[in-house]
Protein backbone atom coordinates (compact mmCIF):
# COMPACT_ATOMS: atom_id res chain seq x y z
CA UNK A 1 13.00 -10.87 57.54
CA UNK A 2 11.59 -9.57 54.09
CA UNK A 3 12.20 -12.09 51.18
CA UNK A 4 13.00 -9.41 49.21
CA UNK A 5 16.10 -6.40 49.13
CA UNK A 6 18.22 -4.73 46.71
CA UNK A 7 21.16 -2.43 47.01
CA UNK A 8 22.39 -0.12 43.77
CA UNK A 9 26.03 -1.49 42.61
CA UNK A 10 26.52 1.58 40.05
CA UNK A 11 25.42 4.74 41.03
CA UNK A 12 24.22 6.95 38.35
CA UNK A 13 26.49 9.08 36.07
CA UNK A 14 23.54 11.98 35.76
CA UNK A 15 20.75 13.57 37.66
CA UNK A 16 17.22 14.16 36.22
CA UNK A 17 18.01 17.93 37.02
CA UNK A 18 21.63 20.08 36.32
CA UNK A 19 23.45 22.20 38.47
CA UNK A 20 22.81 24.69 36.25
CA UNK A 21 19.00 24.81 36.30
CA UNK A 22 18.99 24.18 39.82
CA UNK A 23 20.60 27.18 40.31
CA UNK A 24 18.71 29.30 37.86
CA UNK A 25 15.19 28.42 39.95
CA UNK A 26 16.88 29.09 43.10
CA UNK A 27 18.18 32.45 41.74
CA UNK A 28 21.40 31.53 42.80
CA UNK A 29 24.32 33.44 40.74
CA UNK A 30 27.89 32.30 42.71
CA UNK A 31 29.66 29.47 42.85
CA UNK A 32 30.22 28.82 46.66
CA UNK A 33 27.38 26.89 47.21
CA UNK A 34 27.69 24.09 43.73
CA UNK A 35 28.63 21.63 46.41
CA UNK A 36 25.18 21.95 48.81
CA UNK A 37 23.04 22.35 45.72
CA UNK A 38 24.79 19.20 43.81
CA UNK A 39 23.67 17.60 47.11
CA UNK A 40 20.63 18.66 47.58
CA UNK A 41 19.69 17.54 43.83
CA UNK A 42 20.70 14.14 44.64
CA UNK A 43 18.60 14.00 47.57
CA UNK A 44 15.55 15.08 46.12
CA UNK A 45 15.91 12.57 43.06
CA UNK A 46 16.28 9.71 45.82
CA UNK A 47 13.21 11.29 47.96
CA UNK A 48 11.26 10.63 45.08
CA UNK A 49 12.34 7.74 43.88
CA UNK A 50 11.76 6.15 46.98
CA UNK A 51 8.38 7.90 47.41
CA UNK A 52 7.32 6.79 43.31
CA UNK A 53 9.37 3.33 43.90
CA UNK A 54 11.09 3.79 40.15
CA UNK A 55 14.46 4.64 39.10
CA UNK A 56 14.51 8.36 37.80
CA UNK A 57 17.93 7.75 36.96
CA UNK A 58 19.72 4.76 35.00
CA UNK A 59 21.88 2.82 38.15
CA UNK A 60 22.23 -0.72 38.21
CA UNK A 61 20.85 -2.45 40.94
CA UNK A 62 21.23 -6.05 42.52
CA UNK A 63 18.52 -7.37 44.02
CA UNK A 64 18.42 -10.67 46.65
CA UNK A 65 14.77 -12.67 46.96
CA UNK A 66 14.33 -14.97 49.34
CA UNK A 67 11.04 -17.03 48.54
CA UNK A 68 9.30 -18.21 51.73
CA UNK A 69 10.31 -21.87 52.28
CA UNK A 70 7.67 -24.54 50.97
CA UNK A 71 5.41 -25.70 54.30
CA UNK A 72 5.64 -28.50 56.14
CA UNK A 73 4.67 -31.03 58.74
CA UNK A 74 1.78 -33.45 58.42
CA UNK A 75 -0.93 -33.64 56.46
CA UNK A 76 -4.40 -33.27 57.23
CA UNK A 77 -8.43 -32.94 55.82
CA UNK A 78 -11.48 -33.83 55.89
CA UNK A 79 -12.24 -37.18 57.42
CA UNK A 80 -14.37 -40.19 55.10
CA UNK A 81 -14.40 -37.87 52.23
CA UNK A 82 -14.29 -40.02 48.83
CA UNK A 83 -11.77 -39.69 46.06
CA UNK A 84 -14.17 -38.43 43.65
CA UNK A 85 -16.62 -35.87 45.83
CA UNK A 86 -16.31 -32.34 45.77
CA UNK A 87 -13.49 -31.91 43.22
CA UNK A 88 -12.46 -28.86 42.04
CA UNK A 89 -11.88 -27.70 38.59
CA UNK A 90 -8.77 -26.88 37.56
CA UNK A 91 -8.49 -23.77 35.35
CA UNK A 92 -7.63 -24.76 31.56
CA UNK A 93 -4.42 -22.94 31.17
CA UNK A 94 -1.37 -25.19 29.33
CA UNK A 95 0.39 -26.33 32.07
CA UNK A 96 3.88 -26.18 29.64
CA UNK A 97 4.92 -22.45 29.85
CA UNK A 98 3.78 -20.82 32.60
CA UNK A 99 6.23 -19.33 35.28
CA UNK A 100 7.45 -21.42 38.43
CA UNK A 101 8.64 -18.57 39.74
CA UNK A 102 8.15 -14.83 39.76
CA UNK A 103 10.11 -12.44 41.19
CA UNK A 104 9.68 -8.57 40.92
CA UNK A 105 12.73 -5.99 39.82
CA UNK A 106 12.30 -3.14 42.08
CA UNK A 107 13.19 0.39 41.07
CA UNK A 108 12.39 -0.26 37.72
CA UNK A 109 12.01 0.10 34.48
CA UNK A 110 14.56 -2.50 34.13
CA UNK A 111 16.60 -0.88 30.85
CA UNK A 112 19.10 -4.28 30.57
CA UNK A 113 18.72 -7.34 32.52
CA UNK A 114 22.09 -8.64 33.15
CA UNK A 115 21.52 -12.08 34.93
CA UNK A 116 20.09 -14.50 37.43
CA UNK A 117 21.67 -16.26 39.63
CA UNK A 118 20.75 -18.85 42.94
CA UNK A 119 21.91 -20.57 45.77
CA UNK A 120 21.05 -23.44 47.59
CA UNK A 121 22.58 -22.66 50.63
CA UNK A 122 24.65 -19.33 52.14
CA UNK A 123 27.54 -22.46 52.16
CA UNK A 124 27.36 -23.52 48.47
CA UNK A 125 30.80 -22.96 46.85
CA UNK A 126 31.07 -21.01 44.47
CA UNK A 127 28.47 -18.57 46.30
CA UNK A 128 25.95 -18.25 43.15
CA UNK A 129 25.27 -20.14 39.84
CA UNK A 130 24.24 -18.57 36.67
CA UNK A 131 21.46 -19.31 35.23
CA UNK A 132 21.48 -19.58 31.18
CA UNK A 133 18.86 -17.51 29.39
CA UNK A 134 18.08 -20.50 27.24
CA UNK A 135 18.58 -24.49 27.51
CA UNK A 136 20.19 -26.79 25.51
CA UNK A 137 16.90 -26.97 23.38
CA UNK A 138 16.54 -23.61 22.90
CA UNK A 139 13.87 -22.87 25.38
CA UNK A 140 13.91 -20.07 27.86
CA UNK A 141 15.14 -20.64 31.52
CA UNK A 142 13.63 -17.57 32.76
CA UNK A 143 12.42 -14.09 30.58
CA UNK A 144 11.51 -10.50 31.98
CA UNK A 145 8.27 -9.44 31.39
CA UNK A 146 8.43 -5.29 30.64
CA UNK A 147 4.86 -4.69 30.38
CA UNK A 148 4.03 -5.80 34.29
CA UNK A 149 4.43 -3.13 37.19
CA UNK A 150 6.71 -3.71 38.82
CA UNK A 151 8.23 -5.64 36.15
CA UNK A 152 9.16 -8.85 36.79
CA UNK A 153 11.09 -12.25 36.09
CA UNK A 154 9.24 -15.08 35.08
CA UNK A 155 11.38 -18.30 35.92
CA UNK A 156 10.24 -21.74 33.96
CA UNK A 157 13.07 -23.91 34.97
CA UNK A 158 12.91 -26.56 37.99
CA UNK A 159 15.59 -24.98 40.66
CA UNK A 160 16.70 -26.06 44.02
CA UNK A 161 17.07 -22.94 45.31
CA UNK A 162 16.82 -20.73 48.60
CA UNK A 163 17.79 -17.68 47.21
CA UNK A 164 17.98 -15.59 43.51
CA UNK A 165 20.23 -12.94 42.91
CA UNK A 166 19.47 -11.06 40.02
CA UNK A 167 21.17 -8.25 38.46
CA UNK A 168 19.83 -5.44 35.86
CA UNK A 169 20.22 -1.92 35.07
CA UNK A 170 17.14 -0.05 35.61
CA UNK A 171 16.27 3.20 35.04
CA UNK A 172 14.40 6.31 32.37
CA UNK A 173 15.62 8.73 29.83
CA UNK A 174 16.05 11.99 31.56
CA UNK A 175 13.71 13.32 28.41
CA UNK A 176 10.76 11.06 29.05
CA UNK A 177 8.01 12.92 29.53
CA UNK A 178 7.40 11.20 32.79
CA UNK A 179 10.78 12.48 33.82
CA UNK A 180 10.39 16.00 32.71
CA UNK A 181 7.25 16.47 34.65
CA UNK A 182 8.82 15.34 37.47
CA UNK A 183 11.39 18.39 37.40
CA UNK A 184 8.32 20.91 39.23
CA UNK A 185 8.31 18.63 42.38
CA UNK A 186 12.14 18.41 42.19
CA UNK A 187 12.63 22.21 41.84
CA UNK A 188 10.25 22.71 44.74
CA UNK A 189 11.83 19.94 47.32
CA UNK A 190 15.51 21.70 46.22
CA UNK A 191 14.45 25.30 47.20
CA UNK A 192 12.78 24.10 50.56
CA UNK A 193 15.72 22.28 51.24
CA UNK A 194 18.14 25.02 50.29
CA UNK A 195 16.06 27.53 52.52
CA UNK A 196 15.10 25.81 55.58
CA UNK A 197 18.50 23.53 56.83
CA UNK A 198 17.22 22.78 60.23
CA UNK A 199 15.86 19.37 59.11
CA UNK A 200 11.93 21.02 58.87
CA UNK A 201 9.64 17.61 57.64
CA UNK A 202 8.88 18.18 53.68
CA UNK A 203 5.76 19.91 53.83
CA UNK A 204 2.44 17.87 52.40
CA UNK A 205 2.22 20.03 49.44
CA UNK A 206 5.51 18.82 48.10
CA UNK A 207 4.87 15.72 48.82
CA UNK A 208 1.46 15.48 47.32
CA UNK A 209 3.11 16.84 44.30
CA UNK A 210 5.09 13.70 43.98
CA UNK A 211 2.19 11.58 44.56
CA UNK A 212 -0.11 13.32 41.88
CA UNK A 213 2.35 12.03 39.61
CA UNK A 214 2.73 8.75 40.54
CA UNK A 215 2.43 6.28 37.52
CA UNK A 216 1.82 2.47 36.82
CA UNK A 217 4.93 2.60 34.15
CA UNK A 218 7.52 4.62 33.53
């Protein structure tokens, strides 16, 4: 089982691409066929996001993560070794601060974090607990960090959990320039699509188009 899925709980309200321009590179002047190229548009902003592992489009999306479970079972070492031989040195980092946890947002950018939530169990009642963005003090229970790729939630707070559920709306401006040099690669996957329907494989050109532009952030 991965420790890690997500599913998207609001699908986006846009495409990177219009009807209307998909229609103008296909050369396509009717009506009778907005239906198949709506669909088609659609499919080639998932093929890509799926192939670039980023959101092209703002959707919110739940993810689960599952952390493997801590080992056990008996100890073992070294036999007659002495408390004080062949220590080693621990890195000096503050100990207050750093993350107990980190878990990574797929299909980011994440735009809007909405929450994080855990379970002990798949029995606790209710299902999930929130957890607060802040303590009683003040301090942070957990804080996304936007500059790491994927970006990620760093989690400071002592939890007896098995599972995390968090929640966020990820996603880019359809006029980032990321985005709008992105639209070649989608034009090109649309018209192969819209002339060959027998389910021909995407041909490596296409697809190395998409992979030329793959990016650490978007």
């Amino acid at each position: 089982m991965l420790p890690i899925s997500y599913k998207i709980i609001a699908l986006p309200s846009a495409e990177p691409i219009t009807l209307t321009d998909a229609k103008d590179y296909l050369n396509v002047d009717f009506s009778s066929k907005d239906t198949l190229i709506s669909r088609l548009i659609t499919d080639a902003r998932r093929y890509a996001e799926n192939m670039l592992h980023k959101s092209l489009v703002t959707q919110t999306i739940q993810l689960i993560y599952e952390p493997d479970p801590v080992a056990q079972g008996e100890l073992s070492g070294p036999i007659g070794m002495r408390f004080d031989e062949d220590l080693w040195e621990r890195p000096n980092v503050p100990l207050l601060g750093t993350a107990r946890i980190v878990i990574p947002c797929l299909m980011g950018p994440v735009q809007t974090f909405t929450s994080l939530e855990y379970q002990l169990t798949r029995m606790d009642n209710p299902e999930w607990t929130l957890v607060s963005e802040t303590d009683s003090g003040g301090n942070a229970n957990y804080r996304l960090d936007s500059y790491a790729d994927p970006n990620e939630v760093n989690v400071f707070t002592i939890l007896a959990a098995s599972r995390y559920r968090l929640t966020y709306v990820a996603g880019s401006d359809a006029m980032d320039p990321k985005i709008l040099d992105l639209r070649t690669p989608l034009f090109s996957l649309i018209n192969f699509w819209y002339e060959h329907r027998e389910g021909d494989a995407v041909p490596d050109g296409i697809r190395q188009q998409f992979a030329e532009r793959r990016v650490f952030m978007l």
